[in-house]
Protein backbone atom coordinates (compact mmCIF):
# COMPACT_ATOMS: atom_id res chain seq x y z
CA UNK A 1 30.17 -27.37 -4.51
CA UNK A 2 28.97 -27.75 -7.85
CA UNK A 3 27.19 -24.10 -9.35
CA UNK A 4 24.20 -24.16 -12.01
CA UNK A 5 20.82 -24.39 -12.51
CA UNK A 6 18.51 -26.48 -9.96
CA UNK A 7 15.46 -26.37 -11.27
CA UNK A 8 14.31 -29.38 -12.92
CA UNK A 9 11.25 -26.64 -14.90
CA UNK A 10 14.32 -25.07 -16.61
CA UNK A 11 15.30 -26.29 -19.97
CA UNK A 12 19.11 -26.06 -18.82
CA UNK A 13 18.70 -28.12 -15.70
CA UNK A 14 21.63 -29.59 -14.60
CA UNK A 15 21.03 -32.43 -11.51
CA UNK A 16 24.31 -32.56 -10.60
CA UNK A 17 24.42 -28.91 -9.51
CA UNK A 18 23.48 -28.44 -5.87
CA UNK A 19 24.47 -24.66 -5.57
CA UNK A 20 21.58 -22.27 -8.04
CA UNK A 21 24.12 -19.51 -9.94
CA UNK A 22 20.85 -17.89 -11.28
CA UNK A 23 22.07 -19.61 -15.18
CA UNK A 24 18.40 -21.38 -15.54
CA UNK A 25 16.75 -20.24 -18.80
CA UNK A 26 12.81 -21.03 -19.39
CA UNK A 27 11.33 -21.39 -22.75
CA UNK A 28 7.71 -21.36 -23.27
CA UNK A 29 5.36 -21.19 -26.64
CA UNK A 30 2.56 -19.78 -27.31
CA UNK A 31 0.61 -19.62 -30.70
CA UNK A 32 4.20 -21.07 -32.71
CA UNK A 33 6.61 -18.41 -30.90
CA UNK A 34 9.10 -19.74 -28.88
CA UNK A 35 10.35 -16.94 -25.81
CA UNK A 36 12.97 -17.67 -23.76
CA UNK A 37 13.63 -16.32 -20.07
CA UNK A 38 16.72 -16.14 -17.73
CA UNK A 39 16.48 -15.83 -14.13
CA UNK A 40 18.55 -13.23 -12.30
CA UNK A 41 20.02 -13.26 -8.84
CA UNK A 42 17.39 -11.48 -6.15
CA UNK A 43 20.25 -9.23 -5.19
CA UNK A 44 20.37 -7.81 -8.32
CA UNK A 45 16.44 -6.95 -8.45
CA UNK A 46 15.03 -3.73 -6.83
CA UNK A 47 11.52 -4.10 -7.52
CA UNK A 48 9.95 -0.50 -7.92
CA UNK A 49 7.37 -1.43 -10.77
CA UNK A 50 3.81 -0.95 -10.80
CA UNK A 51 1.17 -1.83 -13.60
CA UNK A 52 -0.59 0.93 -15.58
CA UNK A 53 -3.45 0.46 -18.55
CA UNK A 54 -3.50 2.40 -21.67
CA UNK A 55 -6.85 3.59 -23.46
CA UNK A 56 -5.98 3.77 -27.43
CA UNK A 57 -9.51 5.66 -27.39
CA UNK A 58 -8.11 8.45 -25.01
CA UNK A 59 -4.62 7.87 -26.36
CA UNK A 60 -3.73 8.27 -22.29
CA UNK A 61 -2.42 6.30 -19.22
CA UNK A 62 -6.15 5.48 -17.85
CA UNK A 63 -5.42 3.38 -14.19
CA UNK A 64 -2.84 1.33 -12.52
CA UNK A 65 -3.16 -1.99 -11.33
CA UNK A 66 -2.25 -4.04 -8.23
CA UNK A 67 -0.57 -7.20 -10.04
CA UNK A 68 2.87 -7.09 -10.90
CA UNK A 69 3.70 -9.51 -13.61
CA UNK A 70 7.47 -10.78 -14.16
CA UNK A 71 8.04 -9.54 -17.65
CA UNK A 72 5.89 -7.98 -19.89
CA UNK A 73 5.73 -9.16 -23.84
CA UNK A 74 3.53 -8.26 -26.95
CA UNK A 75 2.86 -9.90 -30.34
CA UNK A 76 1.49 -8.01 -33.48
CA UNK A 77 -2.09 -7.67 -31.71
CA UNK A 78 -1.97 -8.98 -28.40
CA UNK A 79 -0.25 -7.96 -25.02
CA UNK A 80 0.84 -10.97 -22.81
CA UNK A 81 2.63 -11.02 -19.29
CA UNK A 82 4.64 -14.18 -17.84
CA UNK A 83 4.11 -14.62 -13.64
CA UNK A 84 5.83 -17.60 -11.97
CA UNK A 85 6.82 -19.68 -15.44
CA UNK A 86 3.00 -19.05 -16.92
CA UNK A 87 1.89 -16.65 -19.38
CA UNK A 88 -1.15 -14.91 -19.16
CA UNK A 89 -3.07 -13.00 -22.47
CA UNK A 90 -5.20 -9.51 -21.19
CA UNK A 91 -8.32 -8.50 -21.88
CA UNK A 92 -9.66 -12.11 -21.74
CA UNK A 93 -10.80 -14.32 -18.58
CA UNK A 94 -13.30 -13.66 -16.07
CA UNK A 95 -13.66 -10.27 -14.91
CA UNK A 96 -10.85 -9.54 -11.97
CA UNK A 97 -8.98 -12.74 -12.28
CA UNK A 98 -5.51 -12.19 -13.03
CA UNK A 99 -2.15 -14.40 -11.82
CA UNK A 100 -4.58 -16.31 -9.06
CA UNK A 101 -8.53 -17.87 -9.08
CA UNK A 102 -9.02 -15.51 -6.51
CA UNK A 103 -10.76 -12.36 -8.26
CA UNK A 104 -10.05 -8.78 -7.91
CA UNK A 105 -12.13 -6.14 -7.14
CA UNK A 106 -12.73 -3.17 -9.67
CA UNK A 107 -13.09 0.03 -8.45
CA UNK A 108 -13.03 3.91 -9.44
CA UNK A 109 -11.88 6.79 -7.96
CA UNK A 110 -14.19 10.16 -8.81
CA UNK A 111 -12.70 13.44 -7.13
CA UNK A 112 -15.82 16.26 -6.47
CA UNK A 113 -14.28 19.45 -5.76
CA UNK A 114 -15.21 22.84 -5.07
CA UNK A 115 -13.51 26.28 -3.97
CA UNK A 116 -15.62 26.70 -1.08
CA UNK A 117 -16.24 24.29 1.93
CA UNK A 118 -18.60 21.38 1.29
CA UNK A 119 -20.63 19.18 3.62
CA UNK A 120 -21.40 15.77 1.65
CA UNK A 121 -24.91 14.87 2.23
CA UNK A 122 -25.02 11.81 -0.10
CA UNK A 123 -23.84 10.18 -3.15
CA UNK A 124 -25.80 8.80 -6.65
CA UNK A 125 -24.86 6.59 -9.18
CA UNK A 126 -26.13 4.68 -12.39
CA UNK A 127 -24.71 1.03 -13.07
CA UNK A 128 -26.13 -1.99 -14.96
CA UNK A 129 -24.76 -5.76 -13.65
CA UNK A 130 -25.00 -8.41 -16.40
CA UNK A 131 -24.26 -11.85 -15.94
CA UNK A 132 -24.67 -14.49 -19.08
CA UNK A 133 -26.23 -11.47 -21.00
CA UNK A 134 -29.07 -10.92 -18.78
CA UNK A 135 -29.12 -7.64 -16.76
CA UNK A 136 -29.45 -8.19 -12.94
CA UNK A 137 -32.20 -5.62 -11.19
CA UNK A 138 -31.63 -5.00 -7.27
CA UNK A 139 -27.80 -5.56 -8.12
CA UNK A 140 -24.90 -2.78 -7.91
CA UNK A 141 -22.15 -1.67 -6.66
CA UNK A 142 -20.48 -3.96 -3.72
CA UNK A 143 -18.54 -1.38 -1.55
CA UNK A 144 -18.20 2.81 -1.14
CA UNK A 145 -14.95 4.51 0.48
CA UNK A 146 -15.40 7.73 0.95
CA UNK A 147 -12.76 10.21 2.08
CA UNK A 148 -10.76 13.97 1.90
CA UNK A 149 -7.86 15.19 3.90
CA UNK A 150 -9.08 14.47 7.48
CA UNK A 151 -12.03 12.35 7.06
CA UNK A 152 -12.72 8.29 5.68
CA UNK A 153 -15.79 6.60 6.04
CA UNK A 154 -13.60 3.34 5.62
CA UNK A 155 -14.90 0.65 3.46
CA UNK A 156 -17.89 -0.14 3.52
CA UNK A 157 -20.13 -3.26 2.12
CA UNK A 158 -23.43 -2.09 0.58
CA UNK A 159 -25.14 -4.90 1.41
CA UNK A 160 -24.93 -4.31 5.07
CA UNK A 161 -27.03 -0.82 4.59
CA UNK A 162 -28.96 -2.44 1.67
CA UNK A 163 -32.37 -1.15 3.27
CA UNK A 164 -30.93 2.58 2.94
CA UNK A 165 -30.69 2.42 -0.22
CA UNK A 166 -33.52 3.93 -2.21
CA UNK A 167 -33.78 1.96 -5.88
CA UNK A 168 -35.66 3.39 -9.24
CA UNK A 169 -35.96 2.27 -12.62
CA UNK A 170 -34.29 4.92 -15.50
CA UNK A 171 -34.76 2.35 -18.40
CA UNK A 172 -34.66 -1.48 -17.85
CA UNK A 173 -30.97 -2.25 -17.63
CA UNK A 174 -30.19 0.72 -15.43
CA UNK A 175 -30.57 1.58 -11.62
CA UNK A 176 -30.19 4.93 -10.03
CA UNK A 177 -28.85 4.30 -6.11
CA UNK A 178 -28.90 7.14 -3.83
CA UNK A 179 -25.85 6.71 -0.52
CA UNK A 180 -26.28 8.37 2.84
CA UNK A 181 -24.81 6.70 5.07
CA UNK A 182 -21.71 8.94 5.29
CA UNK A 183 -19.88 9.24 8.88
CA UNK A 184 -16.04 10.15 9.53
CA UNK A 185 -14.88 6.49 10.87
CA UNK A 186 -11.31 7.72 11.77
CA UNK A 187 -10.00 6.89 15.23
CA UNK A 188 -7.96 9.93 15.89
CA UNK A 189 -7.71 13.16 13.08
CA UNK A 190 -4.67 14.42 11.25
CA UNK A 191 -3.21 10.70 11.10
CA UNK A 192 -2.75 8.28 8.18
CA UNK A 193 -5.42 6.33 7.55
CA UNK A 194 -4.61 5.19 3.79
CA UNK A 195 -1.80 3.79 1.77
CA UNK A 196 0.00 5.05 -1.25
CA UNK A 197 -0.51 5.20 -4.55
CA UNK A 198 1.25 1.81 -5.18
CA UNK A 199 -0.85 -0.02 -2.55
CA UNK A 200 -4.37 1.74 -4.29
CA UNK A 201 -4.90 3.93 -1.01
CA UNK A 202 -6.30 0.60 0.52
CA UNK A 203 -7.65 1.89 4.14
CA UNK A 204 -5.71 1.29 6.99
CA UNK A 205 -7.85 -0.95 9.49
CA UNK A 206 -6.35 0.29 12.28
CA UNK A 207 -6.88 3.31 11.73
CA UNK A 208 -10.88 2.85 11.66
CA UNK A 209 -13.09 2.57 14.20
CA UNK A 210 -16.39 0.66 14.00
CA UNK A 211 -17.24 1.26 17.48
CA UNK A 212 -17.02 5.12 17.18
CA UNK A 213 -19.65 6.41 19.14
CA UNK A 214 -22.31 8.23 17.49
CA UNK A 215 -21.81 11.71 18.62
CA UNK A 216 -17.91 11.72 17.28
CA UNK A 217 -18.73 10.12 13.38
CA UNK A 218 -19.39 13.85 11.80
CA UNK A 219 -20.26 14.58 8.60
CA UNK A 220 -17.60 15.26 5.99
CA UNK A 221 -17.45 18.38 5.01
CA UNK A 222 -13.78 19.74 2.83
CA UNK A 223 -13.61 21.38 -0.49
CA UNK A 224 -13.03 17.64 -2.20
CA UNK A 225 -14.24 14.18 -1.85
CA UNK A 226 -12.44 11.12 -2.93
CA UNK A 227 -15.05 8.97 -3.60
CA UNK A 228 -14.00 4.62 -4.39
CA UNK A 229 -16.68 3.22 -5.81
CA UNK A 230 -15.86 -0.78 -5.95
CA UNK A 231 -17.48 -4.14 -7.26
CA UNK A 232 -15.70 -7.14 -6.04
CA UNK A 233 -16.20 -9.11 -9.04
CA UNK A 234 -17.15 -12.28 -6.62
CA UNK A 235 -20.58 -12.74 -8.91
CA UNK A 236 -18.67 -13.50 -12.28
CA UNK A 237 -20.77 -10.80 -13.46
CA UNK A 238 -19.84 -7.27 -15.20
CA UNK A 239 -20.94 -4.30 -13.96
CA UNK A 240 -21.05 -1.00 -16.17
CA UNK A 241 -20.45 2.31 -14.28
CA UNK A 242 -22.43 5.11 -16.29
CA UNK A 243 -21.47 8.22 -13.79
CA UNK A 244 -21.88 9.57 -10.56
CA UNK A 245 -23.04 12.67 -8.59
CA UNK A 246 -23.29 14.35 -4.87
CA UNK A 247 -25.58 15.90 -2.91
CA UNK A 248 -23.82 18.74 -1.31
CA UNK A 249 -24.24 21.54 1.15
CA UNK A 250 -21.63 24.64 1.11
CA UNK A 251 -20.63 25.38 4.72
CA UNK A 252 -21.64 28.62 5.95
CA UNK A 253 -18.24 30.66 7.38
């Protein structure tokens, strides 16, 4: 048995080991700095990070993220990350694409609360989608998850209730887009039906039913609404999210 470093991508290498002792060390350069990188066993690692973005304009932790890079490393003005032997520069790239070509959606989450008992009638919001600097009319948001402590409408794809949808002009490069389609979706109450924190309260599927019949999908009614408003970055385009509202009912008691 012969220990060292197997892989041949390593610039310590050695073919004539046949057992990996976690030694290899990586070196990669980018704009005249060399960095170098040392692998370390798996049983060593106990992987509880997550990825969070900082505003310098709100001098505040502003969102977390669902890629987890390897290491983290910054120069004078730029912040990089390295993921499988590659480095990748933020801030620059097509909008959602991060370790993968697949692209990732964008989405907020707005909280509307109130002391009293609410029943959520429907939602409005302004965006603007521009793709090669031209603004896109007809073109918003892609999906809407709605939900409170009992109650998720699951995720839903705009496009599929597109004719609900009720469209007017504000100025040329913004729409306003009223939402009613709002139904509890959950298959039995008081159960999970999302994730945590670190998986971005992604629904749980099985925990949805699109076969519901009518008479059981209520209205949502709480004294908060999550509300996820998402764009799945598919287009290549950007989308600019200028605010939100609800049209609400307090519940008579």
């Amino acid at each position: 048995m012969t220990p060292g470093c197997t892989n041949p991508a390593a610039a310590n290498y050695n073919p004539a080991a046949d057992t990996e002792d976690y030694s290899c060390i990586y070196l990669k350069r980018y704009d005249g700095t060399c960095y170098a990188f040392q692998d370390v066993p798996p049983s060593e690692i106990e992987d509880k990070s997550f990825t969070l973005s900082f505003s310098l304009e709100e001098m505040d932790w502003v969102m977390f993220h669902d890629y987890i890079p390897d290491f983290y490393f910054s120069t004078r003005n730029r912040l990089f990350n390295l993921k499988g032997n590659k480095i990748y520069k933020h801030n620059a790239g097509a909008p959602g694409v991060y370790h993968s070509s697949t692209p990732k959606s964008f989405f907020i989450d707005m909280v509307f609360a109130d002391k009293q008992e609410m029943l959520l009638r429907s939602v409005e919001w302004i965006t603007e989608v521009i793709g090669n600097n031209v603004e896109t009319e007809m073109s918003t948001l892609t999906h809407i998850t709605i939900w409170n402590a009992q109650q998720c409408t699951g995720r839903i794809a705009l496009s599929s209730v597109f004719d609900q949808l009720q469209y007017s002009t504000h100025r040329k490069t913004q729409g306003k887009w009223s939402f009613n389609h709002i139904r509890d979706m959950v298959k039995t109450r008081g159960t999970t039906f999302l994730l945590d924190i670190f998986n971005n309260f992604a629904v749980i599927s099985n925990s949805i039913s699109q076969t519901k019949p009518w008479y059981e999908k209520a209205l949502l009614s709480d004294n908060y609404f999550v509300i996820r408003f998402e764009f799945d970055n598919t287009s290549g385009k950007q989308i600019f999210f200028h605010g939100a509202d609800i049209n609400d009912k307090l519940t008579p008691r």
